[in-house]
Protein backbone atom coordinates (compact mmCIF):
# COMPACT_ATOMS: atom_id res chain seq x y z
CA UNK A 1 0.00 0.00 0.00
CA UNK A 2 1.13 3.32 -0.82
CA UNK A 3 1.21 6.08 1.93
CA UNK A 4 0.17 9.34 1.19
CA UNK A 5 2.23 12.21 1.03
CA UNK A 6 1.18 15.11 0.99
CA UNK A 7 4.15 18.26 0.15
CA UNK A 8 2.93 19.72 3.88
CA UNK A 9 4.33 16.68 5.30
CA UNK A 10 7.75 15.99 3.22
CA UNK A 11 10.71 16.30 6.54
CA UNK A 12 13.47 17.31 3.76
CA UNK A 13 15.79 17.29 6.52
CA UNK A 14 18.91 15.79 7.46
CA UNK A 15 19.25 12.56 10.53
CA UNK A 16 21.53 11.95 13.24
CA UNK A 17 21.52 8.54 15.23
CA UNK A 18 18.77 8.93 17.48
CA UNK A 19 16.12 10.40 14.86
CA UNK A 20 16.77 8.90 11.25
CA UNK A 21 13.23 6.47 11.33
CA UNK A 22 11.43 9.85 11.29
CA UNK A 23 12.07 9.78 7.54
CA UNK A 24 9.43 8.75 5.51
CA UNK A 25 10.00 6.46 3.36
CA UNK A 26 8.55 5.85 -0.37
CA UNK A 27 6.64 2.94 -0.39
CA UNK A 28 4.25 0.74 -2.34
CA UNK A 29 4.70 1.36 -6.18
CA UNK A 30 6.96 2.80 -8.62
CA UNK A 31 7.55 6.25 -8.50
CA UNK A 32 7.31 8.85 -10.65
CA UNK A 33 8.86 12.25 -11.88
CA UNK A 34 6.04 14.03 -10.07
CA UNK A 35 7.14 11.81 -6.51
CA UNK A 36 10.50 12.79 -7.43
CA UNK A 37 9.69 17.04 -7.69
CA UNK A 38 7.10 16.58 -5.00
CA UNK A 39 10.20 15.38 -2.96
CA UNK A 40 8.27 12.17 -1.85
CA UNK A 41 10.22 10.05 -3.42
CA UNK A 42 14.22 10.65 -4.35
CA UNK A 43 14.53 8.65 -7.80
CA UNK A 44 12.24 7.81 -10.81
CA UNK A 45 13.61 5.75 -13.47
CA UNK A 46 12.12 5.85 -16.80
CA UNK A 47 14.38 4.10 -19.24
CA UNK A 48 14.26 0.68 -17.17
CA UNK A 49 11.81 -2.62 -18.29
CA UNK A 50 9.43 -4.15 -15.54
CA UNK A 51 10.02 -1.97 -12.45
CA UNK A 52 8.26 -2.89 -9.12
CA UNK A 53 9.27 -1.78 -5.27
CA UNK A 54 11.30 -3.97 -3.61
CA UNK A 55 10.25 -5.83 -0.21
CA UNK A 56 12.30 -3.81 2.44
CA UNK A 57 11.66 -2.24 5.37
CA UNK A 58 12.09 1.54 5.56
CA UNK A 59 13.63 3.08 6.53
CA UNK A 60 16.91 1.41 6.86
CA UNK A 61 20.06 2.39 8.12
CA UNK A 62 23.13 1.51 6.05
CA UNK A 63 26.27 2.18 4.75
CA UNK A 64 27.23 3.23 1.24
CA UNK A 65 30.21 3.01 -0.66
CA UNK A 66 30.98 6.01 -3.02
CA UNK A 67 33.80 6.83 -4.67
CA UNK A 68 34.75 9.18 -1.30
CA UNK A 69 34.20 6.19 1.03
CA UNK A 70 31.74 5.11 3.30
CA UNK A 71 28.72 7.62 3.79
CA UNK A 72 25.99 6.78 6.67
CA UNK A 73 22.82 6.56 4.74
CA UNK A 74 19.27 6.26 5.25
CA UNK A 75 17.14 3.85 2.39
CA UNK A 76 13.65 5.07 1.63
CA UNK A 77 13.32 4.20 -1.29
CA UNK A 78 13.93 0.28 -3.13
CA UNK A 79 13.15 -0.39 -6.26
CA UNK A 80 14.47 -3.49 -8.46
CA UNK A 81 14.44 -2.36 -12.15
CA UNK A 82 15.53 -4.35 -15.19
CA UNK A 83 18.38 -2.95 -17.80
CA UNK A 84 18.23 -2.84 -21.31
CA UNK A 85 20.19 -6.27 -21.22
CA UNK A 86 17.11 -8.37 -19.28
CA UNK A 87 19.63 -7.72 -16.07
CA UNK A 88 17.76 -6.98 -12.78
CA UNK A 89 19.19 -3.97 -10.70
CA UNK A 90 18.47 -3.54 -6.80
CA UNK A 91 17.78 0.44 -6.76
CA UNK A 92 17.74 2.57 -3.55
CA UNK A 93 17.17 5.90 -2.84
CA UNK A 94 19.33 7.22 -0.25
CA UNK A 95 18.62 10.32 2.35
CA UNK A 96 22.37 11.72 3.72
CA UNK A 97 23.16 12.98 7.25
CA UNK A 98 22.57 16.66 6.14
CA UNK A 99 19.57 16.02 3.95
CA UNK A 100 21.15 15.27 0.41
CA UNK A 101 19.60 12.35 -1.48
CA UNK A 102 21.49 10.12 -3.21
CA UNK A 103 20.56 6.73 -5.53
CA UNK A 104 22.50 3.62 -5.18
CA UNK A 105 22.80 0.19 -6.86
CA UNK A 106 22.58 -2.46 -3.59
CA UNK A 107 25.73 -3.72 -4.33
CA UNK A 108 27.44 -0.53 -3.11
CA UNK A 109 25.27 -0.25 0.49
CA UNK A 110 25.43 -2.34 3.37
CA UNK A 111 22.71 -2.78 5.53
CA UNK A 112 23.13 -2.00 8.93
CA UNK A 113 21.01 -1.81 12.58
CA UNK A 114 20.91 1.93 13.73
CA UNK A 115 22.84 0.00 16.62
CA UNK A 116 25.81 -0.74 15.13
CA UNK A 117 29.39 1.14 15.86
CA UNK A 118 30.47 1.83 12.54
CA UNK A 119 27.68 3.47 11.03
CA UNK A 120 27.14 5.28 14.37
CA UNK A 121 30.90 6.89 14.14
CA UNK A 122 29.85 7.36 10.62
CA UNK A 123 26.75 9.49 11.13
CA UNK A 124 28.85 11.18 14.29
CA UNK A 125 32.19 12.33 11.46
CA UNK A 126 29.60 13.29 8.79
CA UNK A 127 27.63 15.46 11.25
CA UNK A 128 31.00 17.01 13.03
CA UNK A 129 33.77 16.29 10.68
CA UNK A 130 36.52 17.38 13.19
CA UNK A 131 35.36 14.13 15.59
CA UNK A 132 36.48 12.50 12.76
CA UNK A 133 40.01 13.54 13.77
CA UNK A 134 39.85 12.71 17.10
């Protein structure tokens, strides 16, 4: 099922450790361009073959690998959409510390429990980069 979202009710903020499952995630179907500029949801792919959401629940804490390093993340958003070559791709839609959204293949994010160290430390550098030096 497909929760509502209304513009009103769209956070667009950032998360730190103790409030990142206030984010709402983007549930229940495909989205669309208009999820995308109504900031419901943070991708839409329209050049992909059979798209459905994927079974996941969000939001999720992980960790993704860009080509800076490890970021803390927040998924709301999974999709699984298939390529021009009849491959399947595991899509997410990632929400950043400070607010920036981000999209993923799976293969670069790990899933994680809010509870664990490293993506704790993580959220704690990205938030005040000078703990990161301490």
């Amino acid at each position: 099922m497909t929760e509502a979202h209304d513009v009103d009710d769209v956070d667009g903020g950032g998360f730190d450790f103790d409030d990142w499952d206030r984010l709402k995630p983007f549930t229940g179907r495909v989205a669309t361009l208009d999820d995308v500029q109504s900031k419901a949801a943070v991708f839409a792919l329209g050049d992909t073959e059979r798209p459905y959401p994927m079974d996941i629940e969000l939001p999720q804490p992980a960790i993704w690998w860009d080509e800076d390093g490890e970021k803390p993340v927040i998924i709301v958003q999974a999709e699984i959409h298939t390529n021009s070559d009849d491959e399947e791709m595991e899509v997410y839609g990632l929400i950043l510390p400070d607010g920036d959204g981000a999209v993923a293949l799976s293969e670069d994010v790990d899933l994680v429990d809010a509870t664990d160290a490293a993506w704790r430390k993580l959220v704690e550098d990205f938030i005040d980069p000078s703990a990161a030096n301490d």
